[in-house]
N, C-alpha and C. Protein backbone atom coordinates (compact mmCIF):
# COMPACT_ATOMS: atom_id res chain seq x y z
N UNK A 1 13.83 -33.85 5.01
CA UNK A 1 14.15 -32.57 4.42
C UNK A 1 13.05 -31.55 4.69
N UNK A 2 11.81 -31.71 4.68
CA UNK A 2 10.66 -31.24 4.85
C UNK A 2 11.33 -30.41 6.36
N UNK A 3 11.03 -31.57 7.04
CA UNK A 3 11.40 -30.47 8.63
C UNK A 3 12.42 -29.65 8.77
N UNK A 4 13.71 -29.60 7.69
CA UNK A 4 14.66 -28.71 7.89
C UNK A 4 14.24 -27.60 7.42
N UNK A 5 13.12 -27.47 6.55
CA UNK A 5 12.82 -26.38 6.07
C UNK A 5 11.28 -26.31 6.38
N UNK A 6 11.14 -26.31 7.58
CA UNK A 6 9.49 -26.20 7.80
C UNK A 6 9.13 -24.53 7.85
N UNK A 7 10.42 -23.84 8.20
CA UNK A 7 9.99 -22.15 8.70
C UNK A 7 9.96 -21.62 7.21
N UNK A 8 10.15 -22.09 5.86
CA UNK A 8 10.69 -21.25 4.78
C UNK A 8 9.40 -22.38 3.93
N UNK A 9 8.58 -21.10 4.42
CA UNK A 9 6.57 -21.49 3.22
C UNK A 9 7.07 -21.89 2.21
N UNK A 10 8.18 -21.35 1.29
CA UNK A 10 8.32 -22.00 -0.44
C UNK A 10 8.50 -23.16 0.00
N UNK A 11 9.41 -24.18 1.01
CA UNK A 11 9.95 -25.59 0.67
C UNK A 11 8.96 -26.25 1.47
N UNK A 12 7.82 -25.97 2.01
CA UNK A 12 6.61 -26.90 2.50
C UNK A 12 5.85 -27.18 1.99
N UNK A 13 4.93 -27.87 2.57
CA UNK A 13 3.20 -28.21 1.82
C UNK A 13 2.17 -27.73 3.17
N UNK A 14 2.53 -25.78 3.21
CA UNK A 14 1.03 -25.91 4.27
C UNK A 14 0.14 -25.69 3.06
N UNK A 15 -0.89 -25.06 3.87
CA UNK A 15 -2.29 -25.34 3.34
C UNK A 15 -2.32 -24.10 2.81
N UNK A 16 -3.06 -24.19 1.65
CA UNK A 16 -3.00 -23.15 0.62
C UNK A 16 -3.49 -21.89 1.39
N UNK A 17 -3.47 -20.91 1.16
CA UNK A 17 -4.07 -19.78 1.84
C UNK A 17 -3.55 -19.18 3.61
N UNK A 18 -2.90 -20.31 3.80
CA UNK A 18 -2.78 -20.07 5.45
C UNK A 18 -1.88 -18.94 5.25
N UNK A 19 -0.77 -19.15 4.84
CA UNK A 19 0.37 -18.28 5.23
C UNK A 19 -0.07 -16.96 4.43
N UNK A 20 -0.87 -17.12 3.32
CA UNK A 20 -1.39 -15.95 2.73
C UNK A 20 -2.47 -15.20 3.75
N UNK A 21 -3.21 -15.52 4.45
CA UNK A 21 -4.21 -14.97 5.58
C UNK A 21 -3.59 -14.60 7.11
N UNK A 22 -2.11 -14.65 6.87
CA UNK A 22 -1.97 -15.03 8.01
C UNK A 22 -2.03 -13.42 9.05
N UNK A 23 -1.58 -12.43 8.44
CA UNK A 23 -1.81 -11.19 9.09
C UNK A 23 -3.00 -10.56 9.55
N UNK A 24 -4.03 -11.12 8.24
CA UNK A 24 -5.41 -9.97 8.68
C UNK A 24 -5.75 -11.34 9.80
N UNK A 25 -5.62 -12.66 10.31
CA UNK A 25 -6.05 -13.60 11.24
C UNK A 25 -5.55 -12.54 12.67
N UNK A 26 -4.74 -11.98 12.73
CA UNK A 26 -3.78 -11.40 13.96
C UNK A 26 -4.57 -9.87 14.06
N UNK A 27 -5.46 -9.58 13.10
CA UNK A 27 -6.32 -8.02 13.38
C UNK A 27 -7.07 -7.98 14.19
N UNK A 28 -7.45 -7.09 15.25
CA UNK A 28 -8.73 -6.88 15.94
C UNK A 28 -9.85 -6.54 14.81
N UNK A 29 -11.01 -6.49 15.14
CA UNK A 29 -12.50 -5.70 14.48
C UNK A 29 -12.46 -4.42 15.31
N UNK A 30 -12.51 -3.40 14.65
CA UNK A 30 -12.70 -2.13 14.59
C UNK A 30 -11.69 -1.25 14.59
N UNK A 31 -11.43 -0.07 14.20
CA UNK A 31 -10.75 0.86 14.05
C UNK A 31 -10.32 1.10 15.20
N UNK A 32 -11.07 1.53 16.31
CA UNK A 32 -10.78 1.76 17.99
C UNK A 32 -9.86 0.82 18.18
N UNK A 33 -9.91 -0.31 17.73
CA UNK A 33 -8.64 -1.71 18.33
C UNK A 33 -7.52 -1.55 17.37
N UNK A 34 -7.53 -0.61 16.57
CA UNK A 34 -6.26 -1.21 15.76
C UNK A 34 -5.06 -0.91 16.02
N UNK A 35 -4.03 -1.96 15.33
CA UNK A 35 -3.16 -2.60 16.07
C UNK A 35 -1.60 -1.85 15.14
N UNK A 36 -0.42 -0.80 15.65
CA UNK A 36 -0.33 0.36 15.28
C UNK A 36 0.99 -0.88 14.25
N UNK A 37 1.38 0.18 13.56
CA UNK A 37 2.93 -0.39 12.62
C UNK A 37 4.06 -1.24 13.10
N UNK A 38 4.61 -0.54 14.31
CA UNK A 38 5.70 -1.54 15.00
C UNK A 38 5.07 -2.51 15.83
N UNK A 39 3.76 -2.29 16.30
CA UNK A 39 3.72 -3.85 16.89
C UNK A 39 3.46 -4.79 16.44
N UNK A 40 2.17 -4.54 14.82
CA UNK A 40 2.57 -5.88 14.06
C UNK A 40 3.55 -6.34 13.20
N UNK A 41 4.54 -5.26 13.64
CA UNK A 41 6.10 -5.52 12.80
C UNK A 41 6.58 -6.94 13.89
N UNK A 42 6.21 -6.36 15.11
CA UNK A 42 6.94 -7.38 16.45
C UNK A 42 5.94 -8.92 15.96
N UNK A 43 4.47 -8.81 16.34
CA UNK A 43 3.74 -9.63 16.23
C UNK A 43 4.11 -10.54 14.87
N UNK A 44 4.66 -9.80 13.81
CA UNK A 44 4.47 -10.83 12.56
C UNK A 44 5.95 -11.48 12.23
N UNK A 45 7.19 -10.81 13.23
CA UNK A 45 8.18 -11.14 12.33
C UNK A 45 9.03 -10.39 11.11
N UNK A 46 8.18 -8.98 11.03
CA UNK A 46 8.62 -8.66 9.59
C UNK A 46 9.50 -8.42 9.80
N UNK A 47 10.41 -7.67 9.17
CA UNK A 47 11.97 -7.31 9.46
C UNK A 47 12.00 -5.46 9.30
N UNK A 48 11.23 -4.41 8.63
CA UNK A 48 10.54 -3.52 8.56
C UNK A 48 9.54 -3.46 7.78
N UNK A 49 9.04 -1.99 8.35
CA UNK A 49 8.20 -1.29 7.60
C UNK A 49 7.50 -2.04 6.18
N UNK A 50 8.72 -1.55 4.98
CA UNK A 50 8.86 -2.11 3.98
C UNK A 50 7.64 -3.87 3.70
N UNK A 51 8.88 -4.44 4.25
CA UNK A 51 8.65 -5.91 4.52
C UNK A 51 6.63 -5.97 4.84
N UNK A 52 6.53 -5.24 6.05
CA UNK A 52 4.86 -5.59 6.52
C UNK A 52 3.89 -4.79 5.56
N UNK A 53 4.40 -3.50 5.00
CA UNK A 53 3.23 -3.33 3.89
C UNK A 53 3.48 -4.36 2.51
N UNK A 54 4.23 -5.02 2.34
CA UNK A 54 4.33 -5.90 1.24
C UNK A 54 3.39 -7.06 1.68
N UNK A 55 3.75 -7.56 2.55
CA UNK A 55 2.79 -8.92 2.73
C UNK A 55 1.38 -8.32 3.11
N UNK A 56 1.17 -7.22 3.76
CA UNK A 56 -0.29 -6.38 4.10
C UNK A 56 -1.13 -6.43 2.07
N UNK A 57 -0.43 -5.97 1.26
CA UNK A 57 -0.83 -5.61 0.45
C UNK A 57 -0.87 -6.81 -1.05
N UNK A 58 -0.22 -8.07 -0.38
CA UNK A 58 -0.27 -8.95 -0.83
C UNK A 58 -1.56 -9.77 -0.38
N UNK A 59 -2.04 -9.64 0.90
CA UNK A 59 -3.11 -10.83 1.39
C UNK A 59 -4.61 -9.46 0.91
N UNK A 60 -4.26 -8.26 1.04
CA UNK A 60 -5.64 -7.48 0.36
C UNK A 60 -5.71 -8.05 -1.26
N UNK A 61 -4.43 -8.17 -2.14
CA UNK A 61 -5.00 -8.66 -3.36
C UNK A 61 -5.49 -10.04 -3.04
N UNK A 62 -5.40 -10.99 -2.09
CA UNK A 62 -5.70 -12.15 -2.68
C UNK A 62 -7.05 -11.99 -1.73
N UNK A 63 -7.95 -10.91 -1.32
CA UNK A 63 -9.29 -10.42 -0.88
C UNK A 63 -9.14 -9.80 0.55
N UNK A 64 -8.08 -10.37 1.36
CA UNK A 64 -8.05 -9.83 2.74
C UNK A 64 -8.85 -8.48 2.71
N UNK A 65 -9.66 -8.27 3.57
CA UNK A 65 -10.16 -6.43 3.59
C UNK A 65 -8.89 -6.10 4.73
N UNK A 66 -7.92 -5.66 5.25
CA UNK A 66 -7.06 -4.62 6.07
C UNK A 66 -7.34 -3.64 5.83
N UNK A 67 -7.88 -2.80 6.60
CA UNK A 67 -8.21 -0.97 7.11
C UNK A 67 -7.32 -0.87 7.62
N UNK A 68 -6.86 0.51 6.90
CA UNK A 68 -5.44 1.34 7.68
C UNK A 68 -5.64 2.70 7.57
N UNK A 69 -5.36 3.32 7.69
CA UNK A 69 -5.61 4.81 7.94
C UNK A 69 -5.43 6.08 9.12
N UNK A 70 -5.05 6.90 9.21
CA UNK A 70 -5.15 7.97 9.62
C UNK A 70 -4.26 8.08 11.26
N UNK A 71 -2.55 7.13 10.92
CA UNK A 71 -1.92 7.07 11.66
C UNK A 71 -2.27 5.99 12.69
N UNK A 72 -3.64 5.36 12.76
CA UNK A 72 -4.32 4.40 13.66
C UNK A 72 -3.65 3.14 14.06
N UNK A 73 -3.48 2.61 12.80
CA UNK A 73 -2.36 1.18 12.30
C UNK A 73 -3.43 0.81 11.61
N UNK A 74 -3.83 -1.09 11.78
CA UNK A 74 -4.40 -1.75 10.98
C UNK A 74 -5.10 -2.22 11.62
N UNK A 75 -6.40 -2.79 11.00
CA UNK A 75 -7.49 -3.72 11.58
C UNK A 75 -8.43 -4.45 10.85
N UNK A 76 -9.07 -4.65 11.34
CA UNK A 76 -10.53 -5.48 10.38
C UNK A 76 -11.48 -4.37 10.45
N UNK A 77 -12.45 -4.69 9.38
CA UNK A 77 -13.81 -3.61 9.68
C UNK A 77 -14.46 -4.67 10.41
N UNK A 78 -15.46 -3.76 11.54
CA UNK A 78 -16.26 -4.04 11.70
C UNK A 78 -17.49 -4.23 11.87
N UNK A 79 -17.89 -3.43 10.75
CA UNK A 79 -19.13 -2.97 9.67
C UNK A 79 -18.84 -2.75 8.20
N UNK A 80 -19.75 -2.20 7.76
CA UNK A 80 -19.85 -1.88 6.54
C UNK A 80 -19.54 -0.06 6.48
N UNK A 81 -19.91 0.52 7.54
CA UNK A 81 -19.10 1.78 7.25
C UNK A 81 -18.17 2.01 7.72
N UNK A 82 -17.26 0.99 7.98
CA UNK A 82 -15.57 1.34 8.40
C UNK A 82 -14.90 0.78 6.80
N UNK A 83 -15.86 -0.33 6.47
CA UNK A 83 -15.16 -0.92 4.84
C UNK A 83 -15.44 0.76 3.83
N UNK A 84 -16.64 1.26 4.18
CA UNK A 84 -16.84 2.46 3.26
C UNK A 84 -15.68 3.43 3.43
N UNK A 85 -15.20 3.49 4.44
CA UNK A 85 -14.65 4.89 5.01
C UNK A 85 -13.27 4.43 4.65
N UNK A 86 -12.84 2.98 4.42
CA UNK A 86 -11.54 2.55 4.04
C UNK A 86 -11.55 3.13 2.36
N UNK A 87 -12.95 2.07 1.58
CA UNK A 87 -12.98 2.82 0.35
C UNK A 87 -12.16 3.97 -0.09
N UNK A 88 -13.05 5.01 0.97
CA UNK A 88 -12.67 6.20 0.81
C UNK A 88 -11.90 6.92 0.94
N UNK A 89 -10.92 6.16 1.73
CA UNK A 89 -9.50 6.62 2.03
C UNK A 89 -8.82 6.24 0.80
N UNK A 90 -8.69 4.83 0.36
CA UNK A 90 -8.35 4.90 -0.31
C UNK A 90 -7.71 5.06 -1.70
N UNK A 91 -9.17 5.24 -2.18
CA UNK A 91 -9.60 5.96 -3.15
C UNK A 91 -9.04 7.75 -3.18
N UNK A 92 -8.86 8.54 -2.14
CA UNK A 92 -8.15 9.53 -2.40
C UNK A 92 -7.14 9.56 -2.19
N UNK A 93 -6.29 8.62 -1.80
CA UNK A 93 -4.67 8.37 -2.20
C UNK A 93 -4.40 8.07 -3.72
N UNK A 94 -5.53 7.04 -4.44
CA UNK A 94 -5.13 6.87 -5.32
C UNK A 94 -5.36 7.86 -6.61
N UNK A 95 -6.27 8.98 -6.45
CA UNK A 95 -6.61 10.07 -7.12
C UNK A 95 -5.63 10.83 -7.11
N UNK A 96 -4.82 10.90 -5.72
CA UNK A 96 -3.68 12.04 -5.33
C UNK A 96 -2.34 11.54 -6.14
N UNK A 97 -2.05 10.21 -6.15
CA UNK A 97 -0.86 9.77 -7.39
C UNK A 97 -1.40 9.82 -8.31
N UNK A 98 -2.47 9.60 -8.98
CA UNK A 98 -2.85 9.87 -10.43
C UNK A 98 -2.68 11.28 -10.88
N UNK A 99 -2.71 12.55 -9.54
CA UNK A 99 -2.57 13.62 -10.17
C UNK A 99 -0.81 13.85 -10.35
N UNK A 100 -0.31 13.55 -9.81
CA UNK A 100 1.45 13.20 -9.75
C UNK A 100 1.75 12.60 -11.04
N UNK A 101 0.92 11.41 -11.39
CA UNK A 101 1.23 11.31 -12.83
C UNK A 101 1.29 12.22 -13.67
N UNK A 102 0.12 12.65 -13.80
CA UNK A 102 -0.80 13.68 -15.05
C UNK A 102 0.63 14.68 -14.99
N UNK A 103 1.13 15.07 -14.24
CA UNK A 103 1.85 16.26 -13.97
C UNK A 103 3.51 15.82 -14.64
N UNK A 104 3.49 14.54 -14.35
CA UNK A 104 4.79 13.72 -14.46
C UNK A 104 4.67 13.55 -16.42
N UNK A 105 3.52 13.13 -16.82
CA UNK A 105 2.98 12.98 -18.15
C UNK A 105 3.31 14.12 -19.13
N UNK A 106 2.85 15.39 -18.00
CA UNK A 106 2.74 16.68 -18.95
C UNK A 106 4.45 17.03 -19.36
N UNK A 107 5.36 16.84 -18.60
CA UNK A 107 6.61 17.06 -18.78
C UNK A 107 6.91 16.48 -19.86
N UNK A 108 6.59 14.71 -19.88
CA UNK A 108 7.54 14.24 -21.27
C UNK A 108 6.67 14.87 -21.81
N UNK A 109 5.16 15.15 -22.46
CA UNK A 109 3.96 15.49 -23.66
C UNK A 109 5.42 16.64 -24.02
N UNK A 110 6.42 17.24 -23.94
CA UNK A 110 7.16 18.42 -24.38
C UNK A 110 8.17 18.04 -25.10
N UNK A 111 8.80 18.20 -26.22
CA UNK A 111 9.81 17.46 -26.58
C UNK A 111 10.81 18.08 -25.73
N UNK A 112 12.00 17.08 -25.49
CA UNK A 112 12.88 17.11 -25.33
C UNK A 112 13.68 18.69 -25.25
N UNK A 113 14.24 19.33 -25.02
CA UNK A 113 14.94 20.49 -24.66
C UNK A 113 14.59 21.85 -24.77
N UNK A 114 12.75 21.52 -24.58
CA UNK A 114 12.08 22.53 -24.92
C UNK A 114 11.22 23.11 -23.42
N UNK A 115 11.66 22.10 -22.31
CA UNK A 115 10.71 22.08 -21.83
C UNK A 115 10.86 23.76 -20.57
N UNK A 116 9.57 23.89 -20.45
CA UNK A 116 9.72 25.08 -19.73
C UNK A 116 10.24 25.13 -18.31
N UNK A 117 10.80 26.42 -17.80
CA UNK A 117 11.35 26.59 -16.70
C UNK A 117 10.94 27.74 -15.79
N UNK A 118 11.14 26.67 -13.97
CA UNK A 118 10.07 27.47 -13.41
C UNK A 118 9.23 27.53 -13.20
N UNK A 119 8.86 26.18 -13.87
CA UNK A 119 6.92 26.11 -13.48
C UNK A 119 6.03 26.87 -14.54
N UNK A 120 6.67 27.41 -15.29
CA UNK A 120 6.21 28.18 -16.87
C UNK A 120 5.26 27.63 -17.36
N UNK A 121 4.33 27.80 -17.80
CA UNK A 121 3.21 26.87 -18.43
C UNK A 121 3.12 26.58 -19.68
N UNK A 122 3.54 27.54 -20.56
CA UNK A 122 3.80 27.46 -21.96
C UNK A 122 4.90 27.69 -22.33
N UNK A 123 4.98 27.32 -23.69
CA UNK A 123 6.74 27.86 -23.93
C UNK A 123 6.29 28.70 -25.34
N UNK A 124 5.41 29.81 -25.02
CA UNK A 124 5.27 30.55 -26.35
C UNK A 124 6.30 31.40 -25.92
N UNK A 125 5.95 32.73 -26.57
CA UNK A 125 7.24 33.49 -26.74
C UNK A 125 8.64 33.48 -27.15
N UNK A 126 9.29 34.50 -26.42
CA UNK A 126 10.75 34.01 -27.32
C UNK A 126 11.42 33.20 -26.06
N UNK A 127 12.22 32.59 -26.88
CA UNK A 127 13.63 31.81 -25.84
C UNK A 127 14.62 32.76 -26.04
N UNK A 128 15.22 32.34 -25.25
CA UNK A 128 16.91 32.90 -25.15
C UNK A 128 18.00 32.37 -25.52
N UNK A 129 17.49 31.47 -26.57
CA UNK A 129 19.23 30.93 -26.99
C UNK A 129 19.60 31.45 -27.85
């Protein structure tokens, strides 16, 4: 039974971590080499897009470092200021949805059928109903 299901990781016994490492193993070192969206779509199997940032962002939580950025594709660092410069990328994506929240936040902070229109900032004055 094992071999009928050797391609489908849940019904095997590989080795812990393999299939979890298995993308950043397929990265070049350095930004200059990296390796763009559709070809490690081809290289890995994924089925899209979708599919390869899920497992990309699954092997970074379990520590993988993957650098991506600036239309390049993906790679390994290969220093310490390509890991900085990833930091830093990433870090202002995640500032840029936090401000999407705040903004998303301020809407409900309004009760319900009060809320302003237009981009209005306050709702002093009079209404019109």
């Amino acid at each position: 039974m094992e071999n009928q299901n050797r391609n489908n990781r849940v019904h095997t016994e590989e080795q812990p971590g393999k299939a979890d490492s298995q993308i950043a193993e397929l990265l070049p070192f350095g930004k200059e080499n990296a390796v763009t969206t559709q070809e490690l779509i081809k290289l890995t199997g994924c089925g899209s897009v979708r599919e390869l940032r899920q497992r990309i962002a699954s092997e970074r939580e379990q520590g993988a470092i993957i650098c991506s950025g600036s239309g390049k594709g993906y790679w390994r660092p290969k220093d310490r200021q390509e890991i900085e410069q990833f930091i830093k990328t990433m870090k202002a994506r995640a500032l840029n949805t936090l401000k999407v929240i705040r903004s998303a936040r301020q809407v409900l902070k309004v009760p319900e059928g009060q809320q302003s229109i237009e981009g209005s900032e306050s709702n002093g004055g009079s209404e019109m109903d």
